[in-house]
PDB file of N, CA and C in Angstrom:
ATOM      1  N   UNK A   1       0.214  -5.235  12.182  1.00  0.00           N
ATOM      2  CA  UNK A   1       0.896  -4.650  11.057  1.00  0.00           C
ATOM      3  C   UNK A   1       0.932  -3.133  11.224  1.00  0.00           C
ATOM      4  N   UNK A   2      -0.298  -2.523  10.488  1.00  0.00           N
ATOM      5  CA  UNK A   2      -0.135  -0.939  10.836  1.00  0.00           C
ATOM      6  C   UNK A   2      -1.228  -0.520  11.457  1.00  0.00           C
ATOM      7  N   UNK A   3      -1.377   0.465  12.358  1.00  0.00           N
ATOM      8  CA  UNK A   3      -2.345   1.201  12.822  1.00  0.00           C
ATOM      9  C   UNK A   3      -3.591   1.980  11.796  1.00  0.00           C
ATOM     10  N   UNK A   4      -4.440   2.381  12.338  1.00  0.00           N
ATOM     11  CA  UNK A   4      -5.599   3.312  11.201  1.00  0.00           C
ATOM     12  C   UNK A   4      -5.092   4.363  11.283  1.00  0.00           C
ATOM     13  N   UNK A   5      -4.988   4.775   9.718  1.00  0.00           N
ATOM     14  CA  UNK A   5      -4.395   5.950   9.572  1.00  0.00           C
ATOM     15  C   UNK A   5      -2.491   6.360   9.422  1.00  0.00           C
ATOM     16  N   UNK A   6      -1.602   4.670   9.302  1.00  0.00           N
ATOM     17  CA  UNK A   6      -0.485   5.306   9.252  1.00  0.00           C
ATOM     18  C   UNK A   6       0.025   5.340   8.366  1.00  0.00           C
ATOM     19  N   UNK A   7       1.324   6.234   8.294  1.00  0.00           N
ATOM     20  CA  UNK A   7       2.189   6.667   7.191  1.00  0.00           C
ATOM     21  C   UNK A   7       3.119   5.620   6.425  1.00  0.00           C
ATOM     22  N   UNK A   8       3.111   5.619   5.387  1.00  0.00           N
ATOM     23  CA  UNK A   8       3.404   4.445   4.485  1.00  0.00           C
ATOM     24  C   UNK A   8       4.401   5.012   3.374  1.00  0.00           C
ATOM     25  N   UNK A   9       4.931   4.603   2.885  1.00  0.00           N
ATOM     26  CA  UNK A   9       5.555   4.653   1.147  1.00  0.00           C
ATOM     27  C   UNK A   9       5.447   3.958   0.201  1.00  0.00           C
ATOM     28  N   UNK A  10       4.571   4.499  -1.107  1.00  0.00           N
ATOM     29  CA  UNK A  10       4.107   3.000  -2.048  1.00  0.00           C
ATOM     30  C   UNK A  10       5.132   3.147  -2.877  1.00  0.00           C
ATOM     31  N   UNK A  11       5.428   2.302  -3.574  1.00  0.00           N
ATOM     32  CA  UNK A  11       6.188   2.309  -5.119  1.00  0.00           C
ATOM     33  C   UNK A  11       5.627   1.572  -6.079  1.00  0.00           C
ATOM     34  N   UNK A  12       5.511   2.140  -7.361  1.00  0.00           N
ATOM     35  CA  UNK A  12       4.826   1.522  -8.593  1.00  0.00           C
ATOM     36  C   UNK A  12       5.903   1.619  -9.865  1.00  0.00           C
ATOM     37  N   UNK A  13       6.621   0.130 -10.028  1.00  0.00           N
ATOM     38  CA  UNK A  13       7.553   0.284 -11.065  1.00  0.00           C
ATOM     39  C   UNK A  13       8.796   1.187 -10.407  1.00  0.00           C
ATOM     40  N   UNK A  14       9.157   2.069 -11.446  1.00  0.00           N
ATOM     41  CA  UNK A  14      10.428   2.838 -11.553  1.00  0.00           C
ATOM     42  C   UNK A  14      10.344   4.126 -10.905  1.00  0.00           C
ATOM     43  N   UNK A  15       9.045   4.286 -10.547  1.00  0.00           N
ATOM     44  CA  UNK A  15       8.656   5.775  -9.754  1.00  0.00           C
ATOM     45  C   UNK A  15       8.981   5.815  -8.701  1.00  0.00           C
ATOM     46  N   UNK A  16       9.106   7.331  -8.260  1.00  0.00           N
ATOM     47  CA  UNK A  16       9.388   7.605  -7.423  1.00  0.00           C
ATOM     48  C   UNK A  16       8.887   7.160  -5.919  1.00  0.00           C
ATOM     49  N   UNK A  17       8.974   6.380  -4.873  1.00  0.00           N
ATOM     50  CA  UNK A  17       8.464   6.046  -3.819  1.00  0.00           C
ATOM     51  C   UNK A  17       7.258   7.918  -3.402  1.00  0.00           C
ATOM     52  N   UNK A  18       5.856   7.064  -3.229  1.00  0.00           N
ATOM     53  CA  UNK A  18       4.812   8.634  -2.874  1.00  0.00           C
ATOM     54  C   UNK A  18       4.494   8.326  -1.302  1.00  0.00           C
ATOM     55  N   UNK A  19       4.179   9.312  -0.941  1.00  0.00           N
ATOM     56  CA  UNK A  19       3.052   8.907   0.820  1.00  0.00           C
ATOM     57  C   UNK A  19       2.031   8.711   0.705  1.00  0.00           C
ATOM     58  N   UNK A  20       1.700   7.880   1.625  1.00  0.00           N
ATOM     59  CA  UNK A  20       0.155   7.249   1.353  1.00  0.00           C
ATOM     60  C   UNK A  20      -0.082   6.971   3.132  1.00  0.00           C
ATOM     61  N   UNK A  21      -1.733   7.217   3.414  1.00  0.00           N
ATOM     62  CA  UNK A  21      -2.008   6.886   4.775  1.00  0.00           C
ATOM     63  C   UNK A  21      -2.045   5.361   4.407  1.00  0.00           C
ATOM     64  N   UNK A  22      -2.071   4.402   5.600  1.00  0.00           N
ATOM     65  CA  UNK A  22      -2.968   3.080   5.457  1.00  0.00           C
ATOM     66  C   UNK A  22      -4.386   2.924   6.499  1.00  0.00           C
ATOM     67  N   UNK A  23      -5.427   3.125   6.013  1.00  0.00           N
ATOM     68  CA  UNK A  23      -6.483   3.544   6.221  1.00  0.00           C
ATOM     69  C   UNK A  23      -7.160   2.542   7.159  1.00  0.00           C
ATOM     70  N   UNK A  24      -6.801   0.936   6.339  1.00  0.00           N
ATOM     71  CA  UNK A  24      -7.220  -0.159   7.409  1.00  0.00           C
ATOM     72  C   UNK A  24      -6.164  -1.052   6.801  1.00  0.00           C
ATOM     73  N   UNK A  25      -6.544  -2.295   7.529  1.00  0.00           N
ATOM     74  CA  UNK A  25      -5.627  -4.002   6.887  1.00  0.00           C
ATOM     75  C   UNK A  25      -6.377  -4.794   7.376  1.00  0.00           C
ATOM     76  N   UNK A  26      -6.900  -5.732   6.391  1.00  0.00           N
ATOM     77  CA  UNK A  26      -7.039  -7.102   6.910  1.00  0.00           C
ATOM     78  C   UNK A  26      -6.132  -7.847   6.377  1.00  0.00           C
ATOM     79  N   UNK A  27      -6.547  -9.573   6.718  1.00  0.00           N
ATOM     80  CA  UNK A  27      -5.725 -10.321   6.541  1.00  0.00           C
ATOM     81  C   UNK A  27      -5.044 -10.217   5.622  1.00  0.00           C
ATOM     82  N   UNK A  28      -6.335 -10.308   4.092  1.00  0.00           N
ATOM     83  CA  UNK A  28      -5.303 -10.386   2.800  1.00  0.00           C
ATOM     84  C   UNK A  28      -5.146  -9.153   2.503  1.00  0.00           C
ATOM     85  N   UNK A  29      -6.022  -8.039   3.088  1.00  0.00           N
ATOM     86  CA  UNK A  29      -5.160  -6.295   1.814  1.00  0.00           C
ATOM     87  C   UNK A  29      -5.332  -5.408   2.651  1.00  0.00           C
ATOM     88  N   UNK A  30      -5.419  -4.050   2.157  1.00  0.00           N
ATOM     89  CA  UNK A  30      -4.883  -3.073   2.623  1.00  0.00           C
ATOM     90  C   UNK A  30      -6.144  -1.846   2.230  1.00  0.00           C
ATOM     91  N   UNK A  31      -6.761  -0.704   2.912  1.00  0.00           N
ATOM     92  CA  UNK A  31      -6.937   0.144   2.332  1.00  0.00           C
ATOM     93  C   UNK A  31      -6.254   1.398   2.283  1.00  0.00           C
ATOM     94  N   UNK A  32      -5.856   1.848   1.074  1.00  0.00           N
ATOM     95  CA  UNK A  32      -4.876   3.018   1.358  1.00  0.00           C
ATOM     96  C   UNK A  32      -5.254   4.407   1.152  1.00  0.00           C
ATOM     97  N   UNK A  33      -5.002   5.364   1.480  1.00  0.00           N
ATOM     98  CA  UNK A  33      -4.969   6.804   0.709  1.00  0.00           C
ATOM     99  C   UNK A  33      -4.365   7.245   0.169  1.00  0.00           C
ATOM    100  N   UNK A  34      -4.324   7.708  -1.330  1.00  0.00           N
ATOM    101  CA  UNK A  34      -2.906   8.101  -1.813  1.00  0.00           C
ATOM    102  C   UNK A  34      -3.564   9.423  -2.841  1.00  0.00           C
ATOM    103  N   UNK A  35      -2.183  10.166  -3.323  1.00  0.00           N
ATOM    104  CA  UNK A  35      -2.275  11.639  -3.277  1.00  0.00           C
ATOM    105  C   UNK A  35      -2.699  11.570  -4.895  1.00  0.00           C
ATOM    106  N   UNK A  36      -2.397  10.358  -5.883  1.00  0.00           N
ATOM    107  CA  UNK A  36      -2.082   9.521  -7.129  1.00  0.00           C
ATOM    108  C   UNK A  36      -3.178   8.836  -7.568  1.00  0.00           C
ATOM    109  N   UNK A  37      -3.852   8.701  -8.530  1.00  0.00           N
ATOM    110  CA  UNK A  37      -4.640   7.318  -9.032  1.00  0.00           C
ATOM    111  C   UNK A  37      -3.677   6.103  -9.223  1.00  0.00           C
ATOM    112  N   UNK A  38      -4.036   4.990  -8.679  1.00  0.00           N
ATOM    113  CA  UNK A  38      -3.495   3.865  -9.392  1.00  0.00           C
ATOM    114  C   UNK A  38      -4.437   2.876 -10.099  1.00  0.00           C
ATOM    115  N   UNK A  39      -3.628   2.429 -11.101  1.00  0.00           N
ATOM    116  CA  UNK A  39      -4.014   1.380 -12.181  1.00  0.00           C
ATOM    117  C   UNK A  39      -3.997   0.073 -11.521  1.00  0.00           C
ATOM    118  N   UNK A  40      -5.425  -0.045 -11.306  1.00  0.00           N
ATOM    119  CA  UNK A  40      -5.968  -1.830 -11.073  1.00  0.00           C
ATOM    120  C   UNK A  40      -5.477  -2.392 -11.704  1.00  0.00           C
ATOM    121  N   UNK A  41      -4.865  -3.779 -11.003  1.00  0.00           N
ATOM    122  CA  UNK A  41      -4.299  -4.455 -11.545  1.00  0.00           C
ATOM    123  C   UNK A  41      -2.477  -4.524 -11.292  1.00  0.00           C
ATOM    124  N   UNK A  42      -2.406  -3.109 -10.991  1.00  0.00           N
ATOM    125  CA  UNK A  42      -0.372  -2.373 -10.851  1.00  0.00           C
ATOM    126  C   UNK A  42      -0.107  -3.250  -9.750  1.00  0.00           C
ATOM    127  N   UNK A  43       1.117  -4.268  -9.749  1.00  0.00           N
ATOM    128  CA  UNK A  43       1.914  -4.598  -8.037  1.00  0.00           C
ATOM    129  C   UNK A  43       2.562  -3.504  -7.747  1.00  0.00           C
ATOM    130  N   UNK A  44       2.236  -2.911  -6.900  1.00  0.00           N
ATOM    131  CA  UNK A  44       3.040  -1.941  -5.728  1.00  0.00           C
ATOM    132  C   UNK A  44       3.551  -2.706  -4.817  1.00  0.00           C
ATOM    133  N   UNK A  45       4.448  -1.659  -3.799  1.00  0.00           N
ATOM    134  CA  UNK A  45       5.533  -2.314  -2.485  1.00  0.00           C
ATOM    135  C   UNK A  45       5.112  -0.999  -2.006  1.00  0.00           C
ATOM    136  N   UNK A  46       4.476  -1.811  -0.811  1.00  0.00           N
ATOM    137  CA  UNK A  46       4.159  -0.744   0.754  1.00  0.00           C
ATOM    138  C   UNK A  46       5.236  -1.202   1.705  1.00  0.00           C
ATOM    139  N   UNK A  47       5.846   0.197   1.749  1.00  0.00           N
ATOM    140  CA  UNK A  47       6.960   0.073   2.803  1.00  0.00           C
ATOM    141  C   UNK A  47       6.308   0.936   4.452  1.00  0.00           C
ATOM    142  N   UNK A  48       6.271   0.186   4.903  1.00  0.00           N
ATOM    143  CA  UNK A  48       5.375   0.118   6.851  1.00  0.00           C
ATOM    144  C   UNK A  48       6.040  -0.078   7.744  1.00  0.00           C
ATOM    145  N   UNK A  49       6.676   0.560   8.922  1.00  0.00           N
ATOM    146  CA  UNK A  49       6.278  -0.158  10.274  1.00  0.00           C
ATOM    147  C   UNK A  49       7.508  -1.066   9.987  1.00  0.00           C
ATOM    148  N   UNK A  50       8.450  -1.119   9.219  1.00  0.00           N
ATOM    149  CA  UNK A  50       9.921  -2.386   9.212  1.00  0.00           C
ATOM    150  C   UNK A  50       9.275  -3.483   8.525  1.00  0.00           C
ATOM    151  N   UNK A  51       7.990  -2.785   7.266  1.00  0.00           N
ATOM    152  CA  UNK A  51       7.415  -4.382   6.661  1.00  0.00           C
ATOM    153  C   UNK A  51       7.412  -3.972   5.279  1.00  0.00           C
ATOM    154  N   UNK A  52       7.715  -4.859   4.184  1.00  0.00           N
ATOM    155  CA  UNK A  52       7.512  -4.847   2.983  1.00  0.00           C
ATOM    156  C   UNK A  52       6.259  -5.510   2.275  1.00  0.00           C
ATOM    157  N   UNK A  53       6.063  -5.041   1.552  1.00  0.00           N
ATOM    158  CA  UNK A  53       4.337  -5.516   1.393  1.00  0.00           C
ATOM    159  C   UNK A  53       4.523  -5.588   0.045  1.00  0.00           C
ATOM    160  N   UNK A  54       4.532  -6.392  -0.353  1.00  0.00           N
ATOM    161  CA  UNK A  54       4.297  -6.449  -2.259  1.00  0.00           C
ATOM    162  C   UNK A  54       2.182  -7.270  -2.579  1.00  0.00           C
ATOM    163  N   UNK A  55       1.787  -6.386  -3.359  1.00  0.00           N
ATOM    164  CA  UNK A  55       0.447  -6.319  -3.183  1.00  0.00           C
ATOM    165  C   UNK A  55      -0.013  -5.917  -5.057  1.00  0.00           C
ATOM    166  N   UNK A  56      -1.310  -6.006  -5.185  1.00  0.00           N
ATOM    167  CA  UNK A  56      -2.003  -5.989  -6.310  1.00  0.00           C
ATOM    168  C   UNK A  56      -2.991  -4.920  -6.232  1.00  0.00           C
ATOM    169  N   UNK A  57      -2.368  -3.739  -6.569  1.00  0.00           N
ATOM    170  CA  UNK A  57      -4.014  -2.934  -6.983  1.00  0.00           C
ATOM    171  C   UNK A  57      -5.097  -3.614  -7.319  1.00  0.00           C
ATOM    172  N   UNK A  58      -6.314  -3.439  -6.363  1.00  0.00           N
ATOM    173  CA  UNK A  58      -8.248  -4.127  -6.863  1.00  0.00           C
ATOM    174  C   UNK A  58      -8.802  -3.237  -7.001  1.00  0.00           C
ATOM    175  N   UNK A  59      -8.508  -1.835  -6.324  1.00  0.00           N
ATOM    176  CA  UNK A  59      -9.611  -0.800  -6.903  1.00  0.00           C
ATOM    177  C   UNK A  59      -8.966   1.056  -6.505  1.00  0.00           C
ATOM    178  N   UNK A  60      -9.950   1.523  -7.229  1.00  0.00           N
ATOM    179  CA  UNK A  60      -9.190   3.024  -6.802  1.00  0.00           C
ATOM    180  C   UNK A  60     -10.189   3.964  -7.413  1.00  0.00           C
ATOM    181  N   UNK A  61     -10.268   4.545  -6.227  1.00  0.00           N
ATOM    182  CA  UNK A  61     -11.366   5.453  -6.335  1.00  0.00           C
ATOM    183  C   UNK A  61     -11.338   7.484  -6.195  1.00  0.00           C
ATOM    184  N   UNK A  62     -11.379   8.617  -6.819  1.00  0.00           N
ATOM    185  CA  UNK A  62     -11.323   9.355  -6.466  1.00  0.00           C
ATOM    186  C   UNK A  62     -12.247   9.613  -5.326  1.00  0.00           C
ATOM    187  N   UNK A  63     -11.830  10.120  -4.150  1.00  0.00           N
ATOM    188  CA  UNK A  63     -12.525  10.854  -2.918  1.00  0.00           C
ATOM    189  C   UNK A  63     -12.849  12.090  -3.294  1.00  0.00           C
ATOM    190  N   UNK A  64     -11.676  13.081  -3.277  1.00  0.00           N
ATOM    191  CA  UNK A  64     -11.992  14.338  -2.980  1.00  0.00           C
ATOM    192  C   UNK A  64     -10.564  14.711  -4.355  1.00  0.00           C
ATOM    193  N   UNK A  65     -10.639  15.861  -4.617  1.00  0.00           N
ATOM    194  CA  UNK A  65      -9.730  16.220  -5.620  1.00  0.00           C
ATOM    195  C   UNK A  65      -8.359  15.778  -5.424  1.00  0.00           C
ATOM    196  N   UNK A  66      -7.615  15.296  -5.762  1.00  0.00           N
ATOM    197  CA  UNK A  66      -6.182  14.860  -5.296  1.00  0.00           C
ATOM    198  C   UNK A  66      -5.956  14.040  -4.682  1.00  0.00           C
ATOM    199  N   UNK A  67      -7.054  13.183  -4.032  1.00  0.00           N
ATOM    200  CA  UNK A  67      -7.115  12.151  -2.425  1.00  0.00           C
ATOM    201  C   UNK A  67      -8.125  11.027  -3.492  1.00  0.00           C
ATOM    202  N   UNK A  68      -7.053   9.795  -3.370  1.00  0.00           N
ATOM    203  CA  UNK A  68      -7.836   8.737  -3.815  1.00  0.00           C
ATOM    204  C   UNK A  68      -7.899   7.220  -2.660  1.00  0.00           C
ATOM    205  N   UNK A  69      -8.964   6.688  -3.214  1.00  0.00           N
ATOM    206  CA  UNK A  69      -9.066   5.483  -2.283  1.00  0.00           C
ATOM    207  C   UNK A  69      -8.733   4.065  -2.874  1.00  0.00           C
ATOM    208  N   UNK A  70      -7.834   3.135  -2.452  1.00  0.00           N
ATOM    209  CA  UNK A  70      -6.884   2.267  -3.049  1.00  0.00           C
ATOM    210  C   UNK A  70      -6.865   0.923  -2.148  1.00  0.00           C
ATOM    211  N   UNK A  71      -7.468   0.293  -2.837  1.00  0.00           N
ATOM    212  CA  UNK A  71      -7.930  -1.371  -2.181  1.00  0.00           C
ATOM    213  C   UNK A  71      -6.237  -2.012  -2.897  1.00  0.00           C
ATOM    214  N   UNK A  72      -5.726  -2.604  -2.191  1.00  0.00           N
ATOM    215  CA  UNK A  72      -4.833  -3.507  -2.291  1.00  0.00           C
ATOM    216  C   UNK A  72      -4.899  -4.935  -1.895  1.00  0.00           C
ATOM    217  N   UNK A  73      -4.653  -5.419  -2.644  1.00  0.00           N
ATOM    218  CA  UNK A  73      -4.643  -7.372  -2.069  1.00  0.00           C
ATOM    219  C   UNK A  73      -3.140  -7.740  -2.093  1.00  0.00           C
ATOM    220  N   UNK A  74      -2.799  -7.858  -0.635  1.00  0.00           N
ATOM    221  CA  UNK A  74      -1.189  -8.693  -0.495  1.00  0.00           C
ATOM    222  C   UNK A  74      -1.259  -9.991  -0.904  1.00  0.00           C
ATOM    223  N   UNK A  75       0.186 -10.118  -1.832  1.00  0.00           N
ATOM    224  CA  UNK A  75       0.392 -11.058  -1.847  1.00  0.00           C
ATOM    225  C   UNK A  75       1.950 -11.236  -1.113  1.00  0.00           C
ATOM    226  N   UNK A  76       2.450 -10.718  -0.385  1.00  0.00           N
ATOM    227  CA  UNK A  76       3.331 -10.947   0.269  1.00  0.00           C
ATOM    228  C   UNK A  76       4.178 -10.398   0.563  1.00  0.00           C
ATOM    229  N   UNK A  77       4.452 -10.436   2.310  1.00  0.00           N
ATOM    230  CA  UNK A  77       4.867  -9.782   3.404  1.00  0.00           C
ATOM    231  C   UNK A  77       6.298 -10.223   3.833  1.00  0.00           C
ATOM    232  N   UNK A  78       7.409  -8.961   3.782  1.00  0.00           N
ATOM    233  CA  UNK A  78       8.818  -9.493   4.279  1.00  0.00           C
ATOM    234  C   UNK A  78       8.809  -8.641   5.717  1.00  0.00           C
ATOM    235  N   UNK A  79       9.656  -8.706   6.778  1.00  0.00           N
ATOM    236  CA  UNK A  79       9.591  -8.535   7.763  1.00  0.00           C
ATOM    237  C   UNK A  79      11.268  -7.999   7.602  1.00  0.00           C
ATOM    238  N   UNK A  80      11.899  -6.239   7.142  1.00  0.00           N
ATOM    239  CA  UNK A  80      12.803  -5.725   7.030  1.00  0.00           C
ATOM    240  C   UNK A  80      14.157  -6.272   7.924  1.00  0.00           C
ATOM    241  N   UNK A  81      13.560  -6.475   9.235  1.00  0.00           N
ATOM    242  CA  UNK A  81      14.679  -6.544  10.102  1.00  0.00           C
ATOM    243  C   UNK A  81      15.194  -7.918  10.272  1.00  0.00           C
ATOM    244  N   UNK A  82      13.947  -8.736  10.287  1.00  0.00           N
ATOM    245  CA  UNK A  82      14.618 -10.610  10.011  1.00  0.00           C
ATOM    246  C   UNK A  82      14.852 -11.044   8.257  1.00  0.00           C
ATOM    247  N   UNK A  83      14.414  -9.970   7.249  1.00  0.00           N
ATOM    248  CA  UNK A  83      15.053 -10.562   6.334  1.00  0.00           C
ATOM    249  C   UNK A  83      14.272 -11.769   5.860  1.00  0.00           C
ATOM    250  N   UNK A  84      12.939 -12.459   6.789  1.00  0.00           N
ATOM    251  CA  UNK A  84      12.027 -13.258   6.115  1.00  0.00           C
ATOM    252  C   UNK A  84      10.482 -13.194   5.843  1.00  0.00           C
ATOM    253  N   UNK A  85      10.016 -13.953   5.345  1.00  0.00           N
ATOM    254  CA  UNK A  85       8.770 -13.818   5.094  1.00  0.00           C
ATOM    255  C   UNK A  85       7.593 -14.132   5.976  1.00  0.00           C
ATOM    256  N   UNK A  86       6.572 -13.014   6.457  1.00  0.00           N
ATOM    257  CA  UNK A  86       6.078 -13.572   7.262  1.00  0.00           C
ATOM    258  C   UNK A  86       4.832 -13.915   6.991  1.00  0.00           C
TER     259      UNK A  86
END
């Protein structure tokens, strides 16, 4: 999927798409970095690498002033260029 450390675009609702690193991935989620707090519980869409990721905020943590840490659980992966689910 993505490498440690790559560049991503989340979206939450009607907002504006933000940057976010992706920090790690396992099977089912994601850890992210983002510049934003998010609300546990929010479905976001991580746009990656030609992949769509629709996922569930589990946790979010301030790091450092402005830099938060963001557990995601996928629930499901489209693959941009075939148009299906993988």
């Amino acid at each position: 999927m993505a490498s440690k450390s790559s560049p991503a675009s989340l979206c939450v609702g009607a907002r504006e798409p933000m940057g976010v690193l992706v920090r790690d991935v396992s099977r089912n989620g994601m850890g992210l970095t983002t510049p934003s707090p998010m609300l546990v519980g929010s479905q976001v869409v991580v746009i990656c690498g030609g992949l769509t990721i629709n996922a569930t905020v589990r946790h979010c943590r301030e790091r450092v002033i402005g830099e938060y840490s963001v557990g995601i659980s996928i629930n499901r992966i489209l693959h941009a260029g075939a148009g299906r689910e993988i």
